[in-house]
Protein backbone atom coordinates (compact mmCIF):
# COMPACT_ATOMS: atom_id res chain seq x y z
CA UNK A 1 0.00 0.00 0.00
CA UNK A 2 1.55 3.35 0.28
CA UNK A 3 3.22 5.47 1.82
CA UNK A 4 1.40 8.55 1.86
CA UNK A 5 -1.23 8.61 4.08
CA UNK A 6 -3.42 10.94 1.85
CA UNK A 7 -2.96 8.68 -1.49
CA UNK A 8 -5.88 6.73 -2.27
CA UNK A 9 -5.46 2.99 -2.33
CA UNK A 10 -7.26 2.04 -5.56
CA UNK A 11 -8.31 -1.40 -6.29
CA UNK A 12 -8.06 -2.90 -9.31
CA UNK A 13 -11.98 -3.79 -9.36
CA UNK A 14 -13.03 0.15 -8.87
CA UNK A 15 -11.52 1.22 -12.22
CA UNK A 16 -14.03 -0.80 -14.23
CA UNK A 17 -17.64 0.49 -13.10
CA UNK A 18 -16.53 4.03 -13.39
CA UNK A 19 -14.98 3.31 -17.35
CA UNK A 20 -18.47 0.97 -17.84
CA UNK A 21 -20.60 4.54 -17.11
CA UNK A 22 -18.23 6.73 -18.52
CA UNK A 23 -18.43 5.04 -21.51
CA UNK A 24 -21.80 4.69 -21.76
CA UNK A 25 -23.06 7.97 -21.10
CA UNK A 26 -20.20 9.33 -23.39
CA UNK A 27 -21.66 7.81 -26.08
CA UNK A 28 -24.74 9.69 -25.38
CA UNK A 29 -22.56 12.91 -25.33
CA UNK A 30 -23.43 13.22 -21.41
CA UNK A 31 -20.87 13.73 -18.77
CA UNK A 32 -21.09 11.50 -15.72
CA UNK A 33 -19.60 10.46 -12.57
CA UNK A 34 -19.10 8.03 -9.33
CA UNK A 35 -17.56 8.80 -5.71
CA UNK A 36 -15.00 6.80 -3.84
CA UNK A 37 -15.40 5.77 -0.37
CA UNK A 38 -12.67 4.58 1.88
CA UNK A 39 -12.54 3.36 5.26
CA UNK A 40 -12.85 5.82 7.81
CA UNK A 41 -9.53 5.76 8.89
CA UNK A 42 -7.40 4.64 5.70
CA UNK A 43 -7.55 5.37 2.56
CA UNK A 44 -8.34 2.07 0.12
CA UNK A 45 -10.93 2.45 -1.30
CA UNK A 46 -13.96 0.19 -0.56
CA UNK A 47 -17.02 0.91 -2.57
CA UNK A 48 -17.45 3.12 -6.24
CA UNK A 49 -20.48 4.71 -5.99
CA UNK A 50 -21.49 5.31 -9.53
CA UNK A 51 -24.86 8.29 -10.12
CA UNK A 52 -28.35 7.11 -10.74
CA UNK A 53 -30.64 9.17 -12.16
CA UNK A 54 -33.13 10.89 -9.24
CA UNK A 55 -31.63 14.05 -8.52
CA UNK A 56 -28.34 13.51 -11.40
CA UNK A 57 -27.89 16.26 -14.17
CA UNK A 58 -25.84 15.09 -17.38
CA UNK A 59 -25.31 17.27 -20.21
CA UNK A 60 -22.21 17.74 -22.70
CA UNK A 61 -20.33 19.91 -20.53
CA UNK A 62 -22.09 19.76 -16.92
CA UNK A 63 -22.57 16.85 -14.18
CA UNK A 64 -24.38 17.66 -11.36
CA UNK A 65 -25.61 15.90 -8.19
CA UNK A 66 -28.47 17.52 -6.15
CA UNK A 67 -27.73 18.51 -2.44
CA UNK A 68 -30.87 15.23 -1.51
CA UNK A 69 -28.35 12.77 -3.57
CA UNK A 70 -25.29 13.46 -1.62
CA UNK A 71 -27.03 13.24 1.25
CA UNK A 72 -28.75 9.87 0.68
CA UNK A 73 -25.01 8.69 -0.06
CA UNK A 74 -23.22 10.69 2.74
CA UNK A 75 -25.91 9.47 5.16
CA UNK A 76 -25.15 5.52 3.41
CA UNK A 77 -21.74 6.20 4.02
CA UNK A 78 -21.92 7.35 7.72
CA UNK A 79 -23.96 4.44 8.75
CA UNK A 80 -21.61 1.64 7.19
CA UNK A 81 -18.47 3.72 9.34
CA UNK A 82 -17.25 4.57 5.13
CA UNK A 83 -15.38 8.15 4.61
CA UNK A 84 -16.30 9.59 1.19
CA UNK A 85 -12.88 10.86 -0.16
CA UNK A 86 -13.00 11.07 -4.02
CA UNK A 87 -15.51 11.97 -6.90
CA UNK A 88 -14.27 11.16 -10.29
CA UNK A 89 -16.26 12.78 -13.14
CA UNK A 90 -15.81 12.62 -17.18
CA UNK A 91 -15.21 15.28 -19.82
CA UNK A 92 -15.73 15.13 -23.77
CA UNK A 93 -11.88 16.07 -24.41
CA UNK A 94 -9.20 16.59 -21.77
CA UNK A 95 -8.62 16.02 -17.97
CA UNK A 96 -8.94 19.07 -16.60
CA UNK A 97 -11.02 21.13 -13.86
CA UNK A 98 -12.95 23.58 -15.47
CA UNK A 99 -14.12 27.02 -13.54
CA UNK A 100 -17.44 25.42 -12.51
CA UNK A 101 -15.75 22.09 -11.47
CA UNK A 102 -13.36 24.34 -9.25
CA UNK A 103 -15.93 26.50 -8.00
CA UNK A 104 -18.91 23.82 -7.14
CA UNK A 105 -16.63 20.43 -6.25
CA UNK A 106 -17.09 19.53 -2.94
CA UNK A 107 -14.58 21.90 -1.21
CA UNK A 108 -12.89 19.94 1.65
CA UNK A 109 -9.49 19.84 2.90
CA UNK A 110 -8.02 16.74 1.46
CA UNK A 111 -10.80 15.65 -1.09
CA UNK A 112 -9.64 14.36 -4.72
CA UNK A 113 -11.24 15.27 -7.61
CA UNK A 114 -10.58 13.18 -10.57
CA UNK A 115 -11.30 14.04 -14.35
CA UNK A 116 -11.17 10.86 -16.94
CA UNK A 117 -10.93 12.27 -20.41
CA UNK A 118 -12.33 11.37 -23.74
CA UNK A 119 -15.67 10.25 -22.26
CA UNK A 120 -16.19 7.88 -25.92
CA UNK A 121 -13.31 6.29 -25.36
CA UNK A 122 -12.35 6.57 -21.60
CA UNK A 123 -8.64 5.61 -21.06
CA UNK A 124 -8.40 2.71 -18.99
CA UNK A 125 -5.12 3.85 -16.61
CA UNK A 126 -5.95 5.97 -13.63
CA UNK A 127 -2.46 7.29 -14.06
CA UNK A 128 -3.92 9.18 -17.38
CA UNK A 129 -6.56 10.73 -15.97
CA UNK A 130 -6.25 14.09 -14.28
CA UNK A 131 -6.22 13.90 -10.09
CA UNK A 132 -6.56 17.14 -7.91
CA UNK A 133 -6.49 17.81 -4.17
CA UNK A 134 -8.69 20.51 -2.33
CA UNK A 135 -6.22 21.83 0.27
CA UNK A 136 -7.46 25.79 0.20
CA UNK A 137 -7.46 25.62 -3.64
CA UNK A 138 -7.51 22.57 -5.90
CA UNK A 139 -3.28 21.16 -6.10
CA UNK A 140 -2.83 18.45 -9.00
CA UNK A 141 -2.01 15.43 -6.48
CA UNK A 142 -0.38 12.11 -7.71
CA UNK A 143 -2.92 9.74 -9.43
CA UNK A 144 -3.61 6.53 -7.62
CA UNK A 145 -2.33 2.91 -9.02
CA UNK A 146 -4.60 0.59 -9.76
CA UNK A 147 -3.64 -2.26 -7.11
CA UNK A 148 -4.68 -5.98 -8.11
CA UNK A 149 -3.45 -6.92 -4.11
CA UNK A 150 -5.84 -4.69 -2.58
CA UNK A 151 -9.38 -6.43 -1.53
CA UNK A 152 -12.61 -6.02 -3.93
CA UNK A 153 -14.89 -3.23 -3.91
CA UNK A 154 -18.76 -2.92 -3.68
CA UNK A 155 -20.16 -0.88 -6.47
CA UNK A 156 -23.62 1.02 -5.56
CA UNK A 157 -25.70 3.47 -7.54
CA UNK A 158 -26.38 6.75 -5.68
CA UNK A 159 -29.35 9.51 -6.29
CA UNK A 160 -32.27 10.89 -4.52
CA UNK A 161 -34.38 7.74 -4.24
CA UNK A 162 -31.16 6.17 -2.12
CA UNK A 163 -28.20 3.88 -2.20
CA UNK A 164 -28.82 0.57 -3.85
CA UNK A 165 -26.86 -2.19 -5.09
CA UNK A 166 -24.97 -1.83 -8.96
């Protein structure tokens, strides 16, 4: 695992769900997106929680979740003793965060923001897609590895009408 304690640990496993919904809703020209949760005191990663469709804006250029969809998966989180520390989203072109994604991310101290390009054709490497850092301003961080040691994840779908099984 390593070293730095505010690296995610990224199972092998997680990578595929997110690339499965990238890819799909790329395809329909629609940016999309899934959160990581970790443990609450380490960071592997334990379940991708990929957006439903209650309470889930996707447009060319814009993914949004609504305030009742975080909390249905915040509150999910809490209750299973699971820290939320990542949200990976797509983009039609390049990795990058754009004003709105650096104004309206969730703004936390230590939260990672991912951005997988070329949402029609999703590169499959976490190392090539763009990873940021809130620490008073969003700092490009180093990109997780996908780990093939680390134990399997639970994939969920998120949105308004709750937390339920992928």
């Amino acid at each position: 695992m390593t070293t730095d304690t505010r690296q995610l640990a990224l199972p092998t496993g997680a990578v595929g769900p997110v690339l499965k919904e990238i890819r799909r809703h790329g395809l329909a020209d629609q940016e999309t997106g899934a959160l990581l949760l970790t443990g609450q005191s380490d960071m592997c990663v334990r379940v991708v929680a990929v957006a439903g469709t209650a309470g889930i804006v996707r447009e060319p250029d814009l993914f949004t979740v609504s305030a009742v969809a975080y909390d249905r998966l915040f509150t999910f989180a809490e209750e299973r003793s699971y820290q939320v520390r990542a949200m990976i989203h797509s983009h039609p072109e390049e990795a990058f965060l754009s004003r709105t994604d650096r104004a309206y991310s969730l703004r936390v101290p230590g939260f990672v923001s991912a951005v997988v390009p070329t949402y029609t054709a999703p590169p499959a490497d976490p190392v090539s897609w763009g990873w940021w850092r809130f620490e008073q301003d969003w700092v490009p961080c180093t990109a997780p590895v996908a780990d093939p040691a680390l134990p399997p994840v639970r994939t969920v779908v998120f949105d308004e009408e709750g937390v339920r099984e992928y």
